[in-house]
PDB file of N, CA and C in Angstrom:
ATOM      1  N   UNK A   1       2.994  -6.014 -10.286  1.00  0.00           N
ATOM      2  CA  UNK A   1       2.317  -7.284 -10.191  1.00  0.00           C
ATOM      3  C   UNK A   1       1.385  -7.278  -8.973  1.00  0.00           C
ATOM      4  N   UNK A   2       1.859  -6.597  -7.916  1.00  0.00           N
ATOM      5  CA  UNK A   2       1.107  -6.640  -6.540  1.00  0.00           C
ATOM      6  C   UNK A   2      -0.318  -5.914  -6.720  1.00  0.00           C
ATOM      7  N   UNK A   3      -0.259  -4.814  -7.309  1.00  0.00           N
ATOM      8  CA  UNK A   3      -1.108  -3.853  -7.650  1.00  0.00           C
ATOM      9  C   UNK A   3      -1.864  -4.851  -8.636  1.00  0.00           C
ATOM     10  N   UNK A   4      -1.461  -5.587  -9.924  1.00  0.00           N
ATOM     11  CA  UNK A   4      -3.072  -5.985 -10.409  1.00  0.00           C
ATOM     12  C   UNK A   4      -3.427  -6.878  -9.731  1.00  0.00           C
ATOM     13  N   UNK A   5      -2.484  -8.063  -8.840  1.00  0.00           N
ATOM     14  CA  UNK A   5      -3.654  -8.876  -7.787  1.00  0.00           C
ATOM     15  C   UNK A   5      -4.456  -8.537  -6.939  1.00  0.00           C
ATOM     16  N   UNK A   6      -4.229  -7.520  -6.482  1.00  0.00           N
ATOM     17  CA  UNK A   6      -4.976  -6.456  -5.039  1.00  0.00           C
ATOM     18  C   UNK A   6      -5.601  -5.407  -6.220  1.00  0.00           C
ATOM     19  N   UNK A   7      -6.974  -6.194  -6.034  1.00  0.00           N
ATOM     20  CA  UNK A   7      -8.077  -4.804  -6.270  1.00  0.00           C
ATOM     21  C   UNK A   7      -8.082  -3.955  -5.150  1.00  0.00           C
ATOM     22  N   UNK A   8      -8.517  -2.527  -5.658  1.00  0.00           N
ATOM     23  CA  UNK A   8      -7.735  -0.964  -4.531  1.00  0.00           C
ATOM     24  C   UNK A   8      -6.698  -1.091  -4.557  1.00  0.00           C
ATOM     25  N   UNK A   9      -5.623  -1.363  -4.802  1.00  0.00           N
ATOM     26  CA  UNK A   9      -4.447  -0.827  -4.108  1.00  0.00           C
ATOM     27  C   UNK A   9      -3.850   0.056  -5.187  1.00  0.00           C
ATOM     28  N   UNK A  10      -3.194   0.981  -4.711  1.00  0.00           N
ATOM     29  CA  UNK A  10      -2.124   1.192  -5.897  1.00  0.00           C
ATOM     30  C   UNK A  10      -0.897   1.259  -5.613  1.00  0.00           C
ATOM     31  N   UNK A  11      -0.136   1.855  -6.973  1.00  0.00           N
ATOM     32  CA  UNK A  11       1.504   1.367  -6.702  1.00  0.00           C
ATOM     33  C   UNK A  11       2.020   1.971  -5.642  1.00  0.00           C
ATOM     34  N   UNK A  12       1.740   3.197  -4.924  1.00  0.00           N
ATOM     35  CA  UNK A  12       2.388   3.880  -4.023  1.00  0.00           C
ATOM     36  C   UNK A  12       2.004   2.786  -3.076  1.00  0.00           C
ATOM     37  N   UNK A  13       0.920   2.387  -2.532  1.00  0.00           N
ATOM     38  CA  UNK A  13       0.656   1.386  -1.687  1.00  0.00           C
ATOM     39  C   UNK A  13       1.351   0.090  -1.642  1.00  0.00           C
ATOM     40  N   UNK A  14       1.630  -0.611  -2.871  1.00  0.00           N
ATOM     41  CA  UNK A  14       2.119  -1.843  -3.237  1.00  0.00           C
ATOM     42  C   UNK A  14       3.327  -1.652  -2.766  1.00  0.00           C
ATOM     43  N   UNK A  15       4.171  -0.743  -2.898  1.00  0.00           N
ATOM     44  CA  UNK A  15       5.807  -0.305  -2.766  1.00  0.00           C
ATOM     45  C   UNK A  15       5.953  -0.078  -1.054  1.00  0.00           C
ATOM     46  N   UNK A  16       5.037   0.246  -0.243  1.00  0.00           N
ATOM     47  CA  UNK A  16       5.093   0.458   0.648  1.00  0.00           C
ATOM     48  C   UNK A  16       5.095  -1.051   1.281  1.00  0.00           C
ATOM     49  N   UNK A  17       3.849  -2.039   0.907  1.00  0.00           N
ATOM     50  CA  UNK A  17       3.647  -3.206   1.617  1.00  0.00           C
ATOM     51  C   UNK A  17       5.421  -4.347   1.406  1.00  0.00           C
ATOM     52  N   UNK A  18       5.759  -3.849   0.371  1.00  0.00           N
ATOM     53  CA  UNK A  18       6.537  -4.804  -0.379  1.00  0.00           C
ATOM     54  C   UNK A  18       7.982  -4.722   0.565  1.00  0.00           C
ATOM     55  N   UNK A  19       7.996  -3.617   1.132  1.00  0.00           N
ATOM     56  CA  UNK A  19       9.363  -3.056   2.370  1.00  0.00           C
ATOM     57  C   UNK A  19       9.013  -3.586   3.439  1.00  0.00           C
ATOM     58  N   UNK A  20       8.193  -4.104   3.247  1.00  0.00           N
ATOM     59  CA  UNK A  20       8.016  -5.557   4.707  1.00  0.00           C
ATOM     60  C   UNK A  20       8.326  -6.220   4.156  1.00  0.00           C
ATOM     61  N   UNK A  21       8.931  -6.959   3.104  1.00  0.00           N
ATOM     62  CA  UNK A  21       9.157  -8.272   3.285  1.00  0.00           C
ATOM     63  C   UNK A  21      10.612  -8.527   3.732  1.00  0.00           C
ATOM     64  N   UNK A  22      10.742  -9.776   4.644  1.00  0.00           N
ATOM     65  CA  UNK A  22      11.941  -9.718   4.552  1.00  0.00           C
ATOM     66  C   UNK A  22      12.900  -9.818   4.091  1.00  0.00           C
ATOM     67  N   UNK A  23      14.195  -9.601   4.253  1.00  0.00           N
ATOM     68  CA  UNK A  23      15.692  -9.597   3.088  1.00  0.00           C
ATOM     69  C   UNK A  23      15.670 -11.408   2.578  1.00  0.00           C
ATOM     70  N   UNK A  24      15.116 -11.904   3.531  1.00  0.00           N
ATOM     71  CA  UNK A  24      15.691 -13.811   3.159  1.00  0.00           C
ATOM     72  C   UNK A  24      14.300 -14.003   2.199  1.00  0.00           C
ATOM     73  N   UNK A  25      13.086 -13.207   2.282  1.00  0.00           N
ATOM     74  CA  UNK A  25      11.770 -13.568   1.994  1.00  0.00           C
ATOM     75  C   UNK A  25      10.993 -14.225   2.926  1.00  0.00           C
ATOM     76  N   UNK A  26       9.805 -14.547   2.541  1.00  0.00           N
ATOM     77  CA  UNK A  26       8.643 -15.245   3.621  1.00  0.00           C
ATOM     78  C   UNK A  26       9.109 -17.058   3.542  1.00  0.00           C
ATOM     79  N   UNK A  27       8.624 -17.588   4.894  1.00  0.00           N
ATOM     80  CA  UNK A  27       8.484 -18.748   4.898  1.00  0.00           C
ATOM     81  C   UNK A  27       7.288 -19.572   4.043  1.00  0.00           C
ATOM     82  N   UNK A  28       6.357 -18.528   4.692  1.00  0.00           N
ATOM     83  CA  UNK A  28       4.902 -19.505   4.275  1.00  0.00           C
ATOM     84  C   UNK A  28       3.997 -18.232   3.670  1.00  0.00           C
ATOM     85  N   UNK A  29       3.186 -18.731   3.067  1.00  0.00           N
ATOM     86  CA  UNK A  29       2.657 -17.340   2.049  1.00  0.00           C
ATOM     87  C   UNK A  29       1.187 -17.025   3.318  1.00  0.00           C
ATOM     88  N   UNK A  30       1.255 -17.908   4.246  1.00  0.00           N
ATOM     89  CA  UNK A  30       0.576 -17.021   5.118  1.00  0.00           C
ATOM     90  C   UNK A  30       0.849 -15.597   5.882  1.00  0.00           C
ATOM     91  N   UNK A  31       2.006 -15.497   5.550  1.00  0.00           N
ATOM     92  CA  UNK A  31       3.136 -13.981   6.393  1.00  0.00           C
ATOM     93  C   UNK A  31       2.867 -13.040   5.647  1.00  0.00           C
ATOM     94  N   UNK A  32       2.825 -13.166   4.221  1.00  0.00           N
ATOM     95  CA  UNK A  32       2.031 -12.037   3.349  1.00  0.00           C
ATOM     96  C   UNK A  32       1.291 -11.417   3.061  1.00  0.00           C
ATOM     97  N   UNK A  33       0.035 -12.640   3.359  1.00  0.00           N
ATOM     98  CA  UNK A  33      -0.962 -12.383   2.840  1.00  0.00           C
ATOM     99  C   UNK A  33      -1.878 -11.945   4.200  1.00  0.00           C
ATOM    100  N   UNK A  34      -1.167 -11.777   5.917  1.00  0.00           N
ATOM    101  CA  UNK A  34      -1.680 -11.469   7.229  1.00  0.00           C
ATOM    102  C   UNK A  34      -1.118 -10.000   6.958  1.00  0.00           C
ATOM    103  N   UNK A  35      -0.169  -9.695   6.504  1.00  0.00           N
ATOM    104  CA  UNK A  35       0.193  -8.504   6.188  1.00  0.00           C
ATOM    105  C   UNK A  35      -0.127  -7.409   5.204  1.00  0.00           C
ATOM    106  N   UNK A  36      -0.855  -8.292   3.684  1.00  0.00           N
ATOM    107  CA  UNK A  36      -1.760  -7.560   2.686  1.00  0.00           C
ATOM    108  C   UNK A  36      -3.025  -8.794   2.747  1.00  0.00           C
ATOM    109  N   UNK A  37      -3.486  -8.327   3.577  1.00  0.00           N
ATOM    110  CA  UNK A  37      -5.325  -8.864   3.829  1.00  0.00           C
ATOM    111  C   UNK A  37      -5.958  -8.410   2.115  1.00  0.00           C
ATOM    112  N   UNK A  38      -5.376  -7.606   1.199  1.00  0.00           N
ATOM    113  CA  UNK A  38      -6.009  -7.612   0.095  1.00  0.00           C
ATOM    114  C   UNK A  38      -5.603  -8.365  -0.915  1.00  0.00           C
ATOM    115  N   UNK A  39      -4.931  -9.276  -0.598  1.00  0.00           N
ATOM    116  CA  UNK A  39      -4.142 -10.490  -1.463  1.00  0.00           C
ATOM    117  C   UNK A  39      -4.904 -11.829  -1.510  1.00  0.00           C
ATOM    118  N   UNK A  40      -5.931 -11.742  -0.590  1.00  0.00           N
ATOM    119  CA  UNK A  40      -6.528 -12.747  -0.132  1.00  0.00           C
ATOM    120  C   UNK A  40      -7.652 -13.144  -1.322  1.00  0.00           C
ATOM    121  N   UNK A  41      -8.494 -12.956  -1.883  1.00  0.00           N
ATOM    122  CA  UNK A  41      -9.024 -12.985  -3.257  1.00  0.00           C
ATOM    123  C   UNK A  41      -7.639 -13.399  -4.342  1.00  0.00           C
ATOM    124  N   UNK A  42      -6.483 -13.158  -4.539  1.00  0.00           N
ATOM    125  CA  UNK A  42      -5.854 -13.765  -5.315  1.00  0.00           C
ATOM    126  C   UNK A  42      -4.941 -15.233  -4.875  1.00  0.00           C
ATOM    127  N   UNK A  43      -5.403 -15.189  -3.443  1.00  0.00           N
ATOM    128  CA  UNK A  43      -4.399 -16.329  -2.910  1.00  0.00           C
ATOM    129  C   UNK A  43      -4.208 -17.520  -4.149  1.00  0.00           C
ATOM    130  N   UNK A  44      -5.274 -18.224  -4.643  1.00  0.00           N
ATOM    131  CA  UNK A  44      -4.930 -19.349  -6.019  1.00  0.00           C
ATOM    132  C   UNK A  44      -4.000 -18.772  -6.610  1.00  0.00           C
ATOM    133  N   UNK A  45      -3.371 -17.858  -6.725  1.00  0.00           N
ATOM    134  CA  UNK A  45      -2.861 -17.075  -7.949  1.00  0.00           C
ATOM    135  C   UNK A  45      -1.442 -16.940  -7.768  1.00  0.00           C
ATOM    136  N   UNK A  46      -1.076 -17.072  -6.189  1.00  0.00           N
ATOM    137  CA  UNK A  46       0.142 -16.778  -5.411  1.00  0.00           C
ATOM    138  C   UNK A  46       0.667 -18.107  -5.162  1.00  0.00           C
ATOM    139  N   UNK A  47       2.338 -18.670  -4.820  1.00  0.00           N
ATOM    140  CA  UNK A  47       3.314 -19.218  -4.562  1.00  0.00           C
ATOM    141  C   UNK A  47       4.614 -18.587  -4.220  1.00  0.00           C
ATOM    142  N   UNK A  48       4.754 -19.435  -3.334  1.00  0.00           N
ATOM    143  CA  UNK A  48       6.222 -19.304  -2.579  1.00  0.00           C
ATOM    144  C   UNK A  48       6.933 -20.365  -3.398  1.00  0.00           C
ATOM    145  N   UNK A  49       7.714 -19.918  -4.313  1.00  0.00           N
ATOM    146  CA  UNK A  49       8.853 -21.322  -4.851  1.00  0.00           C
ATOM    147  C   UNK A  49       9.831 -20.217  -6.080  1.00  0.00           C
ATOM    148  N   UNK A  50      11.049 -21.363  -5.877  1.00  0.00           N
ATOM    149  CA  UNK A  50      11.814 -20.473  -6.622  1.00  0.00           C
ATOM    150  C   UNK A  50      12.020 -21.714  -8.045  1.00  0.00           C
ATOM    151  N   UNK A  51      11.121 -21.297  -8.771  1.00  0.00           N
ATOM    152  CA  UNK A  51      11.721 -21.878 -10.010  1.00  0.00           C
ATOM    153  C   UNK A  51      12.562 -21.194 -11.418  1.00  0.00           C
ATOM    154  N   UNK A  52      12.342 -19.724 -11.223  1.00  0.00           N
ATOM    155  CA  UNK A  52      12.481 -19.149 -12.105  1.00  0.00           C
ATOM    156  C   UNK A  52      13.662 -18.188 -11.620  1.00  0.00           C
ATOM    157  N   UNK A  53      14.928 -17.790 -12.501  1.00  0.00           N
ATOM    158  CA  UNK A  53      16.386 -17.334 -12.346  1.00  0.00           C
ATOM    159  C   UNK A  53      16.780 -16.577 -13.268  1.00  0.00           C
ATOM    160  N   UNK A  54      17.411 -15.388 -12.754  1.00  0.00           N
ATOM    161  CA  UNK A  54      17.478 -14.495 -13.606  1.00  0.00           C
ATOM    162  C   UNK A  54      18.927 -14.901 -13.288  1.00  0.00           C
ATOM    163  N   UNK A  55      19.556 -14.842 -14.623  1.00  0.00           N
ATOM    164  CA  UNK A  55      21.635 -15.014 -14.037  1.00  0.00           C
ATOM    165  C   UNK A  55      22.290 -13.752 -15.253  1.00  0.00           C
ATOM    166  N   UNK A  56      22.635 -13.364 -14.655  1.00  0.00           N
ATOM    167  CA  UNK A  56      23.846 -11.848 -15.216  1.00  0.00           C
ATOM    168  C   UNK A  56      24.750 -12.226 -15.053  1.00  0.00           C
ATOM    169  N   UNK A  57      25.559 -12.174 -16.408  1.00  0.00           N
ATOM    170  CA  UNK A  57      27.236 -12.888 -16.134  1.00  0.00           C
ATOM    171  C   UNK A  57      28.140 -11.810 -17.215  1.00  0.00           C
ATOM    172  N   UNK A  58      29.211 -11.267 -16.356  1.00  0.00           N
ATOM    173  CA  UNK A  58      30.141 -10.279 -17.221  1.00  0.00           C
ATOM    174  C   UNK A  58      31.158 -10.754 -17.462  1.00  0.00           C
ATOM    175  N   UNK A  59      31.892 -11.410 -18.737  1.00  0.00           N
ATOM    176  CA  UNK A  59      33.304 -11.422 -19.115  1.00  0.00           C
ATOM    177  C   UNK A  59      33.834 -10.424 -19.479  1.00  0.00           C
ATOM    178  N   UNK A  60      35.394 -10.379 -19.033  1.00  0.00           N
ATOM    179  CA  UNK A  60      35.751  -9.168 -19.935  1.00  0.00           C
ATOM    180  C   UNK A  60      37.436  -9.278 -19.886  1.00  0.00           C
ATOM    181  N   UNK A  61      37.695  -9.500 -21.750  1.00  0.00           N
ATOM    182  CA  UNK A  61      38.290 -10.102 -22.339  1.00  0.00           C
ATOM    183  C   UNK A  61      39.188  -8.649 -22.848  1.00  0.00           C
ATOM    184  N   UNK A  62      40.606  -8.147 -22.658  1.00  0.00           N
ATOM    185  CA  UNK A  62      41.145  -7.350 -23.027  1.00  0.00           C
ATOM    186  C   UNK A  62      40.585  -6.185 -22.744  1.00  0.00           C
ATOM    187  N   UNK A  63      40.386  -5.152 -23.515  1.00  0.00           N
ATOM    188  CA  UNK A  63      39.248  -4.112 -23.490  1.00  0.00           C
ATOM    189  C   UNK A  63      37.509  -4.065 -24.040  1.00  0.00           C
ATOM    190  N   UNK A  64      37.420  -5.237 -23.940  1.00  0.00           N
ATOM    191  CA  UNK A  64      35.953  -5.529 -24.014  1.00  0.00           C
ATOM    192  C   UNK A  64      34.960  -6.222 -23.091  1.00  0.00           C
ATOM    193  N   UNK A  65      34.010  -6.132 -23.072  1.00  0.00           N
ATOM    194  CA  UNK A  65      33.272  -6.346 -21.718  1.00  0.00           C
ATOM    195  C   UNK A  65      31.998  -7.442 -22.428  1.00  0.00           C
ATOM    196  N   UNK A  66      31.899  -8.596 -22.303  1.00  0.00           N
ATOM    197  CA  UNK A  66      31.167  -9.254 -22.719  1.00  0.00           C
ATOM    198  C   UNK A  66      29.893  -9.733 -21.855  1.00  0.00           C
ATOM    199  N   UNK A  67      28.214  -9.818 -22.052  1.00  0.00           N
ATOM    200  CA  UNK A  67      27.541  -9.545 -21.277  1.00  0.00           C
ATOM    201  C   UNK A  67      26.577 -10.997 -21.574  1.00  0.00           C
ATOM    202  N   UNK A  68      26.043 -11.566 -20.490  1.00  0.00           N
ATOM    203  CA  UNK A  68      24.970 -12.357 -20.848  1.00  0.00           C
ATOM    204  C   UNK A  68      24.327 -12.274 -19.627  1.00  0.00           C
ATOM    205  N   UNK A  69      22.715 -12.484 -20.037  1.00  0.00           N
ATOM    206  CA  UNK A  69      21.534 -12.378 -19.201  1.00  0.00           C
ATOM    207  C   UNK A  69      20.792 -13.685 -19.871  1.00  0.00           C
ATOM    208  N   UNK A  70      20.234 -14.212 -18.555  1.00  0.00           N
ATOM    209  CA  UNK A  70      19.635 -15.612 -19.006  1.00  0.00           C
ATOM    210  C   UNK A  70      18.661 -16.106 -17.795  1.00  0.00           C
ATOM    211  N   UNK A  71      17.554 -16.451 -18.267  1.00  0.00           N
ATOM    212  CA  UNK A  71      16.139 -16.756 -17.893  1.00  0.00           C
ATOM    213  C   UNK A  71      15.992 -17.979 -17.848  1.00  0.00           C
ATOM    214  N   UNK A  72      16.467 -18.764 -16.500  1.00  0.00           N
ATOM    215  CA  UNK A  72      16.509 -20.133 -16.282  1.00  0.00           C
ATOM    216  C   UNK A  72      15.056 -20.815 -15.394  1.00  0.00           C
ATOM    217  N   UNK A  73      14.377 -21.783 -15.893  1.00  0.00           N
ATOM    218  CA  UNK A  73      13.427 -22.286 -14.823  1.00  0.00           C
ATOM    219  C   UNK A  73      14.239 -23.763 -14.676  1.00  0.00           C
ATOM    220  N   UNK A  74      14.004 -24.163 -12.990  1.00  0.00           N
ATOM    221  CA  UNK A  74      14.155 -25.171 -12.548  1.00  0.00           C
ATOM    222  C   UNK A  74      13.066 -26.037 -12.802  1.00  0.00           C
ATOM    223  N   UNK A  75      13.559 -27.647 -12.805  1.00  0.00           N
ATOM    224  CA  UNK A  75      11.989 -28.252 -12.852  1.00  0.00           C
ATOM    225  C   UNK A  75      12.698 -29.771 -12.710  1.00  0.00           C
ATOM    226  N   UNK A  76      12.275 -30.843 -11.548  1.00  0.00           N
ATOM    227  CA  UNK A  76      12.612 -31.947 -11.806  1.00  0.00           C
ATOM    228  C   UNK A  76      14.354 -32.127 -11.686  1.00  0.00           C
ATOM    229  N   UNK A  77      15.004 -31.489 -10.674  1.00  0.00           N
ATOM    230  CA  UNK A  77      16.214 -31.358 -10.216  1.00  0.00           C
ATOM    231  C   UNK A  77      17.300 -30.445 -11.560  1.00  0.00           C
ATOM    232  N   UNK A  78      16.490 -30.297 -12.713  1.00  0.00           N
ATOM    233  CA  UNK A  78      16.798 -29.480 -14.034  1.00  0.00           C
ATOM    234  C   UNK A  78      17.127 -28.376 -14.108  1.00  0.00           C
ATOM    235  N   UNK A  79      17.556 -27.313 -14.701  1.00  0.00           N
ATOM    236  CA  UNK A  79      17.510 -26.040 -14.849  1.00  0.00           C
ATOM    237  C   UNK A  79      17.840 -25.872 -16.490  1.00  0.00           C
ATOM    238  N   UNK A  80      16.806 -25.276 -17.220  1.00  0.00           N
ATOM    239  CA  UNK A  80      16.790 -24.970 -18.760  1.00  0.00           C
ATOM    240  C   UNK A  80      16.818 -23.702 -18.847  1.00  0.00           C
ATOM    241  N   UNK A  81      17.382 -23.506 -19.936  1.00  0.00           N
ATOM    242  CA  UNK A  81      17.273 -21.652 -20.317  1.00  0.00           C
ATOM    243  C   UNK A  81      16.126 -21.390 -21.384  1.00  0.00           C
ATOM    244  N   UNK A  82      15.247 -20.461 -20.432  1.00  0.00           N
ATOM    245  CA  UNK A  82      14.131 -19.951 -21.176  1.00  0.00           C
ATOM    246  C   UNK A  82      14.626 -19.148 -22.390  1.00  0.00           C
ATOM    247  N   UNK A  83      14.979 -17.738 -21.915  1.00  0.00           N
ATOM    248  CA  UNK A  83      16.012 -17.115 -22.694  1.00  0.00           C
ATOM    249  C   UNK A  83      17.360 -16.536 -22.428  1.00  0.00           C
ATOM    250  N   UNK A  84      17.818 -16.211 -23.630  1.00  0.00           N
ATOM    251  CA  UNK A  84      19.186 -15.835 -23.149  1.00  0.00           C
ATOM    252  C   UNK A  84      19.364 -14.275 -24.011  1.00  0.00           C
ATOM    253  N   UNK A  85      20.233 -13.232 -23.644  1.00  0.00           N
ATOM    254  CA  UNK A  85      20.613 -12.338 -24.541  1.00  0.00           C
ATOM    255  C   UNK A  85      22.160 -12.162 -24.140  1.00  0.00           C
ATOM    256  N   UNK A  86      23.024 -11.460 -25.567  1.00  0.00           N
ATOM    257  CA  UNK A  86      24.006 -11.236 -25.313  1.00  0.00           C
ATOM    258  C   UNK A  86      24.348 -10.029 -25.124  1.00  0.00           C
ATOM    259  N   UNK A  87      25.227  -9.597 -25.238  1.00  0.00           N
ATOM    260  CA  UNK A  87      26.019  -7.741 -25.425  1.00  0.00           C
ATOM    261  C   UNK A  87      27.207  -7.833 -25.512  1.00  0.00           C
ATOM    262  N   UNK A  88      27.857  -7.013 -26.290  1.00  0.00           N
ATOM    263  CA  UNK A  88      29.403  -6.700 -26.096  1.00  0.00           C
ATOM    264  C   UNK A  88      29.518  -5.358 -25.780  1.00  0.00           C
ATOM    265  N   UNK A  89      30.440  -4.738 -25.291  1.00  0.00           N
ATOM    266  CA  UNK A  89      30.753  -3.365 -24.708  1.00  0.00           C
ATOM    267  C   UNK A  89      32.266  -3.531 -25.168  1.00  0.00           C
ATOM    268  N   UNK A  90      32.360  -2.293 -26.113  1.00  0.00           N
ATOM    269  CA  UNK A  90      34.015  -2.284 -25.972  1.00  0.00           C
ATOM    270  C   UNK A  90      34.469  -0.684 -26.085  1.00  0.00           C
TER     271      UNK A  90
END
C-alpha cells in the first residue's frame, strides 16, 4: 500500500520506512509523513483512525479446532461485520 502512495519508492524501501513506526503507532499523521517526505502528495489519501478489525477466534471442541476470521468496521459507537469466514480443522 505504501509503495503505490509514494511515487519512487519501492517495496524494499517501503519495508524499511515502515520499521520506524512505532509498536503503539503514530499520534498524528504528521510523524509519518516528516519521516516519508514522499507521502506528502498522498496526504488526502491518508488517516490515522482505527475503524476497521480484523478478529481471529479459535474454538476447539474435543479433537477439532474450529476457526473464525471476521472483518469488523466501527462506526457511530457500532461495530458490524463486513465479513466473516469459517474453518474446521480436525
Amino acid at each position: 500500500m505504501l509503495a503505490a502512495l509514494a511515487e519512487g519508492i519501492d517495496e524494499t524501501t517501503a519495508r524499511q520506512l515502515l520499521t520506524r513506526r512505532p509498536p503503539a503507532g503514530w499520534d498524528t499523521l504528521a510523524q509519518p509523513l516528516a519521516d516519508m517526505p514522499l507521502l506528502a502528495p498522498g496526504r488526502h489519501l491518508l488517516t490515522l483512525n482505527s475503524d476497521y478489525f480484523s478478529l481471529r477466534m479459535v474454538v476447539r471442541l474435543s479433537d477439532t479446532n474450529y476457526r473464525q476470521y471476521s472483518l469488523l468496521q466501527r462506526s457511530n459507537g457500532q461495530a458490524r461485520v463486513l465479513r466473516r469466514h469459517w474453518e474446521i480443522e480436525e
